[in-house]
C-alpha atoms as a PDB file:
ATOM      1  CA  UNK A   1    -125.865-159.898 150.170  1.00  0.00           C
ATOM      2  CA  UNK A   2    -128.564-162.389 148.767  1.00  0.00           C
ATOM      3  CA  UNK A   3    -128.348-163.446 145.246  1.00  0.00           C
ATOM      4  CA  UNK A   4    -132.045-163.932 143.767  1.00  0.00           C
ATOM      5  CA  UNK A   5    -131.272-163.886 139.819  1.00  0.00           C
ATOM      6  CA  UNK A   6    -129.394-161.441 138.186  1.00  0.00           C
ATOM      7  CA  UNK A   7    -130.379-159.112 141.759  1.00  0.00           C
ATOM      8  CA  UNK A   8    -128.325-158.880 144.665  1.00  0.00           C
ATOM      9  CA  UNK A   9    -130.179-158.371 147.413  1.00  0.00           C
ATOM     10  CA  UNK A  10    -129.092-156.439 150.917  1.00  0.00           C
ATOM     11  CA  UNK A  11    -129.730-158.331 153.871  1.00  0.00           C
ATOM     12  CA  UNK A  12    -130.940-155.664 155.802  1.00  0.00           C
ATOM     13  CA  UNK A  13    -134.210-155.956 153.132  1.00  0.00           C
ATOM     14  CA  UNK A  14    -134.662-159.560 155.085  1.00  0.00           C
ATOM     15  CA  UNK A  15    -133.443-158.023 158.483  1.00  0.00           C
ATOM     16  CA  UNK A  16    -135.291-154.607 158.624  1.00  0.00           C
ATOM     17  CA  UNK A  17    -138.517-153.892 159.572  1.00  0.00           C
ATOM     18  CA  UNK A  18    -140.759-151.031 157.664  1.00  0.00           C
ATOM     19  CA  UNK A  19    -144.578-150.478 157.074  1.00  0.00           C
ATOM     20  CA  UNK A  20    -145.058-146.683 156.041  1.00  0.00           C
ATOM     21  CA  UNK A  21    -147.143-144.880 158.987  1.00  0.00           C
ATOM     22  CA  UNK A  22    -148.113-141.769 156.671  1.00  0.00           C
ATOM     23  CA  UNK A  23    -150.419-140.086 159.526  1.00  0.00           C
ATOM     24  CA  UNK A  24    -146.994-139.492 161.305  1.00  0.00           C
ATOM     25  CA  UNK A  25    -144.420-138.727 158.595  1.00  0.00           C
ATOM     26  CA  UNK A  26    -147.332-137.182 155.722  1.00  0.00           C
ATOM     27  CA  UNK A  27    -145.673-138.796 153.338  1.00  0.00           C
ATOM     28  CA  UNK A  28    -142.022-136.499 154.084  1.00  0.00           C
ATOM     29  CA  UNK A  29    -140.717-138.664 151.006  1.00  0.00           C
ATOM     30  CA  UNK A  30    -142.192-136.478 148.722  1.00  0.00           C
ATOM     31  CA  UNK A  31    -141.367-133.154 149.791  1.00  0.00           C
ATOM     32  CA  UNK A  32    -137.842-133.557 151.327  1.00  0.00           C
ATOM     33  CA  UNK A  33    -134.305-134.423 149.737  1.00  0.00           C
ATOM     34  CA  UNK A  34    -132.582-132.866 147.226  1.00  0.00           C
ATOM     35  CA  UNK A  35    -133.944-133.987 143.799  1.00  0.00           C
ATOM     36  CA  UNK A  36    -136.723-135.923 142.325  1.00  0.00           C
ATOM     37  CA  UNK A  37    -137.549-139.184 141.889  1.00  0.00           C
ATOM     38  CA  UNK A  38    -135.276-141.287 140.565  1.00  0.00           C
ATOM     39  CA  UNK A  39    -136.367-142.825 136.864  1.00  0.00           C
ATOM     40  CA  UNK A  40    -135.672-145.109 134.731  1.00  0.00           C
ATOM     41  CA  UNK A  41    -134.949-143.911 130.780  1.00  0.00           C
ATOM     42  CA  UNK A  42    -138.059-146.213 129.706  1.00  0.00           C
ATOM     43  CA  UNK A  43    -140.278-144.474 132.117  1.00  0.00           C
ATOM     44  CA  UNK A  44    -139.751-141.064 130.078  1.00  0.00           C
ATOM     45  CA  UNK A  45    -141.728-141.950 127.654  1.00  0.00           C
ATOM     46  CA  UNK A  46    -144.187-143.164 129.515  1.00  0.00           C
ATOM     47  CA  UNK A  47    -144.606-139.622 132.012  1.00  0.00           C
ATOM     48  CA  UNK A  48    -144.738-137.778 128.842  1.00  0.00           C
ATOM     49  CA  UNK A  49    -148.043-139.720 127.299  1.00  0.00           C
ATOM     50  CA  UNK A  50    -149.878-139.536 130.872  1.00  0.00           C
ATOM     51  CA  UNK A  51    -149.145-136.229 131.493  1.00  0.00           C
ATOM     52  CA  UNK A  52    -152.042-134.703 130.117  1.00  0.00           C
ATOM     53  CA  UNK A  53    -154.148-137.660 131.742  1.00  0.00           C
ATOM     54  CA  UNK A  54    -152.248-136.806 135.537  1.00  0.00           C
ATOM     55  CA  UNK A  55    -152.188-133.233 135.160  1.00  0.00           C
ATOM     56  CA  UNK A  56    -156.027-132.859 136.739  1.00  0.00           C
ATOM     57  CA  UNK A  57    -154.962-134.110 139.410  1.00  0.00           C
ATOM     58  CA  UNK A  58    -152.005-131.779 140.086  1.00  0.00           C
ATOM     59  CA  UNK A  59    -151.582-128.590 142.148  1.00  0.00           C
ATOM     60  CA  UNK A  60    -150.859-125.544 140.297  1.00  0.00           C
ATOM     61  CA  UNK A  61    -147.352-125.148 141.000  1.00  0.00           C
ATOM     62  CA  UNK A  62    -146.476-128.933 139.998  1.00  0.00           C
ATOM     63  CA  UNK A  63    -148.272-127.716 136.668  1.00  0.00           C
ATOM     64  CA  UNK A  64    -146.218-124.941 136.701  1.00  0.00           C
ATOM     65  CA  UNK A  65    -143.028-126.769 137.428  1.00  0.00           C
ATOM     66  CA  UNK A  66    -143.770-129.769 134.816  1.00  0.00           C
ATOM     67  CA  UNK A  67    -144.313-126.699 132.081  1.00  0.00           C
ATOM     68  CA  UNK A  68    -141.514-124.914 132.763  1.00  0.00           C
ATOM     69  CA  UNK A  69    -139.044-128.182 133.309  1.00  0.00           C
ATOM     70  CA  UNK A  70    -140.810-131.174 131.466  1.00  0.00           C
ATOM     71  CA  UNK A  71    -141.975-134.107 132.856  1.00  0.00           C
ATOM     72  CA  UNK A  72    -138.278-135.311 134.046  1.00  0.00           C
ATOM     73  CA  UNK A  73    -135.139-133.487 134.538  1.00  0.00           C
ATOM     74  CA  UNK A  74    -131.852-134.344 134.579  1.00  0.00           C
ATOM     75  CA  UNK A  75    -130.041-133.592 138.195  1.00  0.00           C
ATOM     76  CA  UNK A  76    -126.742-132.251 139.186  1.00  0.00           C
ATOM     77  CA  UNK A  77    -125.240-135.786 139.416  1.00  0.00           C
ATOM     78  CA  UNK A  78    -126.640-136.165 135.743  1.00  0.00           C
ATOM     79  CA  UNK A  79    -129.333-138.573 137.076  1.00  0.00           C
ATOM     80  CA  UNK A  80    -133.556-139.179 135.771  1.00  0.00           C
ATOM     81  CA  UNK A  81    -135.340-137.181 138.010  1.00  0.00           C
ATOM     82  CA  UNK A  82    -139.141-135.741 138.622  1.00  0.00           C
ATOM     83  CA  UNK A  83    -139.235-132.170 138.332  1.00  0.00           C
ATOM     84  CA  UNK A  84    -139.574-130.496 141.602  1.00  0.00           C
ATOM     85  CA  UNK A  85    -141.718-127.690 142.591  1.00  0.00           C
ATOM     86  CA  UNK A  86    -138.984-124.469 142.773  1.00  0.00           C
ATOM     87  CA  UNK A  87    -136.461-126.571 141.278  1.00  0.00           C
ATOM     88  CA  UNK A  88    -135.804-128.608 144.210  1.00  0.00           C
ATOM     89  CA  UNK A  89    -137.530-130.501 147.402  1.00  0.00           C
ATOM     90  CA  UNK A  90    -140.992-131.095 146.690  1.00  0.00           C
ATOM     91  CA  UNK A  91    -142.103-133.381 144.070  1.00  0.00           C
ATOM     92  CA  UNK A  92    -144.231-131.876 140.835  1.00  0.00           C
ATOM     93  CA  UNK A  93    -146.610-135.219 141.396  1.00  0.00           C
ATOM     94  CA  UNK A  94    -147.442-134.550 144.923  1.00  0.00           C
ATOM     95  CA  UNK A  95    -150.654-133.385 145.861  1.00  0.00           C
ATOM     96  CA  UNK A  96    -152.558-133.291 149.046  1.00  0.00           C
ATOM     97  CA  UNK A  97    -155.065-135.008 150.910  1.00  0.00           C
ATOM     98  CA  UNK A  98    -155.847-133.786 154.431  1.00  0.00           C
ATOM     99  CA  UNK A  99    -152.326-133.345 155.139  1.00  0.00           C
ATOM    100  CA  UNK A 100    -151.044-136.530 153.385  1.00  0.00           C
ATOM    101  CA  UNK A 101    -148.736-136.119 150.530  1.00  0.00           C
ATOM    102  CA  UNK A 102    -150.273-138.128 147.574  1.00  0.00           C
ATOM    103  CA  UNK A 103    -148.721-138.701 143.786  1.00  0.00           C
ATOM    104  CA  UNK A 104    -150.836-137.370 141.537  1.00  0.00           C
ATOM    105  CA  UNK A 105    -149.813-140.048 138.979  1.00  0.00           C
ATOM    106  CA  UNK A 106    -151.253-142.675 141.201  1.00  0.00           C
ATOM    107  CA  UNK A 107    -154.679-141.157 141.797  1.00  0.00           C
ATOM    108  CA  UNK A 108    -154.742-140.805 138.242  1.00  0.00           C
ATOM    109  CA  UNK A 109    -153.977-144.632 137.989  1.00  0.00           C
ATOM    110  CA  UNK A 110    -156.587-145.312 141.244  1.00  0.00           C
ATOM    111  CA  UNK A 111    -159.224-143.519 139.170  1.00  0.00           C
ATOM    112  CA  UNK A 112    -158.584-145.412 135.877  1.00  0.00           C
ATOM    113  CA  UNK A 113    -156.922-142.519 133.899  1.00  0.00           C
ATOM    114  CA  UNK A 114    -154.025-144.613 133.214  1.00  0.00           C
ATOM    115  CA  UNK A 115    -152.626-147.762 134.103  1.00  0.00           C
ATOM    116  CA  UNK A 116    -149.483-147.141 135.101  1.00  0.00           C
ATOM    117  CA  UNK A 117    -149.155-146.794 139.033  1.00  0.00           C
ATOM    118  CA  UNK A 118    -146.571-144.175 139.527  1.00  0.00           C
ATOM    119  CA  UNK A 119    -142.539-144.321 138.957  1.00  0.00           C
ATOM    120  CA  UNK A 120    -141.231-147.582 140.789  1.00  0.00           C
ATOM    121  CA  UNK A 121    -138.491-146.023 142.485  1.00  0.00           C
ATOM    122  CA  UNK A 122    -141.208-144.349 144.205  1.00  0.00           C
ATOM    123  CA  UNK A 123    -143.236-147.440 144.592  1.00  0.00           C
ATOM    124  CA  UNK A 124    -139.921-149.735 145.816  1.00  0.00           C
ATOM    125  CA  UNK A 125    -138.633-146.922 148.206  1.00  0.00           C
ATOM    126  CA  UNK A 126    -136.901-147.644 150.964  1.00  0.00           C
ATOM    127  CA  UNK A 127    -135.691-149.800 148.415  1.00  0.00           C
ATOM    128  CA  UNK A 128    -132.990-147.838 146.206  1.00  0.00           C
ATOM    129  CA  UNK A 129    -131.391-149.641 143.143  1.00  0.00           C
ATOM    130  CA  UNK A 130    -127.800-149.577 141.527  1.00  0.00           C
ATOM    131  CA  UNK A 131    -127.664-150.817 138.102  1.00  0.00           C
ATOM    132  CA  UNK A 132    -124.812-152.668 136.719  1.00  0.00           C
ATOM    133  CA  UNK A 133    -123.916-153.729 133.193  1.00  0.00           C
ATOM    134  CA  UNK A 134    -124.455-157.509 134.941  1.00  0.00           C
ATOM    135  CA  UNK A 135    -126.385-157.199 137.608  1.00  0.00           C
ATOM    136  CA  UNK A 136    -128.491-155.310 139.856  1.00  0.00           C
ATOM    137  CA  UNK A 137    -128.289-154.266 143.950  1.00  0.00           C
ATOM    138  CA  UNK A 138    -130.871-153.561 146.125  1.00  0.00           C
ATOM    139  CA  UNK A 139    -130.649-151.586 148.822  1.00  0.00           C
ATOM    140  CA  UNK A 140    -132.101-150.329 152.042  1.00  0.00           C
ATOM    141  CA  UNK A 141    -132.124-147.088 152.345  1.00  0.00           C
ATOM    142  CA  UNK A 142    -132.313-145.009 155.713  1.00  0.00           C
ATOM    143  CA  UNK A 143    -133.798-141.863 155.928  1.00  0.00           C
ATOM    144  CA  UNK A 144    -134.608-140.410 160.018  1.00  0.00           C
ATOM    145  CA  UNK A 145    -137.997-139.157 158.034  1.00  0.00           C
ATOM    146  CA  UNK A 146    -139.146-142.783 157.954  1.00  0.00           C
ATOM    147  CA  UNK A 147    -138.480-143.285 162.123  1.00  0.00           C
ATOM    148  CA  UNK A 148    -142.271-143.969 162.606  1.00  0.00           C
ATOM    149  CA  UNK A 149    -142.060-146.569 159.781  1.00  0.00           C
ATOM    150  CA  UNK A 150    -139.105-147.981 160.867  1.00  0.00           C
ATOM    151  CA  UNK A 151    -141.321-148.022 164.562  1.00  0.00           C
ATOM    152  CA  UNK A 152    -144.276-149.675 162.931  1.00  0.00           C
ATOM    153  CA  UNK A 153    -142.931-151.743 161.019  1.00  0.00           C
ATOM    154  CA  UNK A 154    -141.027-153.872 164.054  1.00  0.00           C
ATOM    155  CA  UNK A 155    -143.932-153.380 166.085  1.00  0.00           C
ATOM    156  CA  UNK A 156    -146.276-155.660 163.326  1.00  0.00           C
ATOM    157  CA  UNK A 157    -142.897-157.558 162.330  1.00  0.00           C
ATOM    158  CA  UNK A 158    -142.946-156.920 158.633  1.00  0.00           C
ATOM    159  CA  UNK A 159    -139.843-157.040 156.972  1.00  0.00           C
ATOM    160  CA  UNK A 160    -139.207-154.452 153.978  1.00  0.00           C
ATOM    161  CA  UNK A 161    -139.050-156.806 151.418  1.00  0.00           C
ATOM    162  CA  UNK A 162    -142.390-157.739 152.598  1.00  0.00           C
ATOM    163  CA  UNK A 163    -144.015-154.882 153.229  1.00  0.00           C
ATOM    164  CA  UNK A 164    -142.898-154.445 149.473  1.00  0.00           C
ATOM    165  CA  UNK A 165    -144.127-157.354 147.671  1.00  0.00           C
ATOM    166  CA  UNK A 166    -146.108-155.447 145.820  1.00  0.00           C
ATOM    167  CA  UNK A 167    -143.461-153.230 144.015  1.00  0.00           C
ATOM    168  CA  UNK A 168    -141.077-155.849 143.860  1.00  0.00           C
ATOM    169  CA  UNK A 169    -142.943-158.340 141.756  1.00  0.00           C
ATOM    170  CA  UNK A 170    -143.947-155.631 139.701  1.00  0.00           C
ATOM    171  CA  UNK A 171    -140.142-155.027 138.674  1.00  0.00           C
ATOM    172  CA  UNK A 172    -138.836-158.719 138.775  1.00  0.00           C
ATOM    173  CA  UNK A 173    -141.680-160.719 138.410  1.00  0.00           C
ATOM    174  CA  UNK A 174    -143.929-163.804 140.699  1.00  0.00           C
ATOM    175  CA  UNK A 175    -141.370-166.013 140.146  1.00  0.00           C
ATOM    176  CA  UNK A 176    -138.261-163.627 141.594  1.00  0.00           C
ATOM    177  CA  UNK A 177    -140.156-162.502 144.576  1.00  0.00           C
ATOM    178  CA  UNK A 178    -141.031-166.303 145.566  1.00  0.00           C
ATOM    179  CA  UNK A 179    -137.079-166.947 144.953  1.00  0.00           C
ATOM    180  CA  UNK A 180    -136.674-163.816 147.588  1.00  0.00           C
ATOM    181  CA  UNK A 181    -139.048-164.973 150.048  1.00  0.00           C
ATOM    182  CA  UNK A 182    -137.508-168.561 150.079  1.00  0.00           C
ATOM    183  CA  UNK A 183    -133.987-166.564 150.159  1.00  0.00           C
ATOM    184  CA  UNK A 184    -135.179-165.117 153.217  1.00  0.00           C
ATOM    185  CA  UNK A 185    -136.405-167.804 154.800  1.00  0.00           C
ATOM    186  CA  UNK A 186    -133.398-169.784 154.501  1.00  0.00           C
ATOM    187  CA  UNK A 187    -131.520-167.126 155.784  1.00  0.00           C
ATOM    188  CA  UNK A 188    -134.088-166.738 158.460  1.00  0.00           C
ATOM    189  CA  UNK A 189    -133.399-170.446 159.439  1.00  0.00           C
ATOM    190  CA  UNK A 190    -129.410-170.149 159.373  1.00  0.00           C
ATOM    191  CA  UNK A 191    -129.286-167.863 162.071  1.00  0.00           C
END
């Protein structure tokens, strides 16, 4: 582990290679496990005021599944969650484009509708989170649906926490990702 702030940080985020490839897996993410996506308690409010603002860009059974369960849920292991389409698997956010599973919230946010992107668990994955009363860990999370981004990903030689800079200064900030990046480096150097 790399500590960058208050975050500890998995090597395997400096070691690993991804770059999402989402005309091989269609965006499997979405559709497959067994709950939502994780949320954070301040993002409740949040999916609540968009809704009405997301909801045209919805299928009709994520409609369907955000009336009859709300815009979250709370999981079996008592966890934040999306509501899923049936209760379970598919997201209530994804849509489709030829294919391609999309979140609804983001078109939304790509259209101007809103201007919040979409929940960042969603936008950190394969990054997963644990929160501590002190501290947070970061960690890389393997999944055989993301093979072909695992594939890609050394083939271009683009680390994870690179391929998520994006998402990651959203959550900690400019200043913490540069800390990461020159935590990386070092640790690039010292092997």
């Amino acid at each position: 582990m790399i500590e960058v702030g208050a975050v500890l940080v998995s090597e395997d985020l400096i070691k690993e290679e991804f770059v999402c490839n989402l005309h091989k897996c269609r965006g499997a993410c979405c559709i497959e496990g067994d709950a939502g996506a994780p949320l954070h308690q301040t993002e409740l409010a949040v999916l609540k005021e968009i809704y009405p603002h997301v909801k045209p860009y919805m299928t009709e059974k994520g409609i369907a599944a955000v009336e009859e369960y709300g815009t979250h849920v709370t999981d079996m292991d008592g966890d934040l969650t999306t509501p899923c389409v049936g209760g379970n698997k598919e997201c209530a956010y994804v849509t489709w484009e030829n294919g391609i599973t999309k979140c609804a919230i983001e078109k939304a946010y790509e259209s101007g509708a809103i201007t919040w992107k979409k929940p960042i668990s969603c936008h950190l994955y394969p990054i997963r989170t644990t929160v501590y009363p002190e501290f947070e860990v970061l960690h890389y999370d393997r999944w055989h649906i993301c093979h072909s981004a695992c594939s890609l990903g050394r083939e271009l030689h683009v680390p994870v926490y690179a391929f998520l800079k994006e998402p990651l200064t959203r959550k900690y900030g400019a200043e913490w990702y540069s800390e990461l990046e020159a935590a990386a480096a070092e640790n690039d150097s010292n092997k």
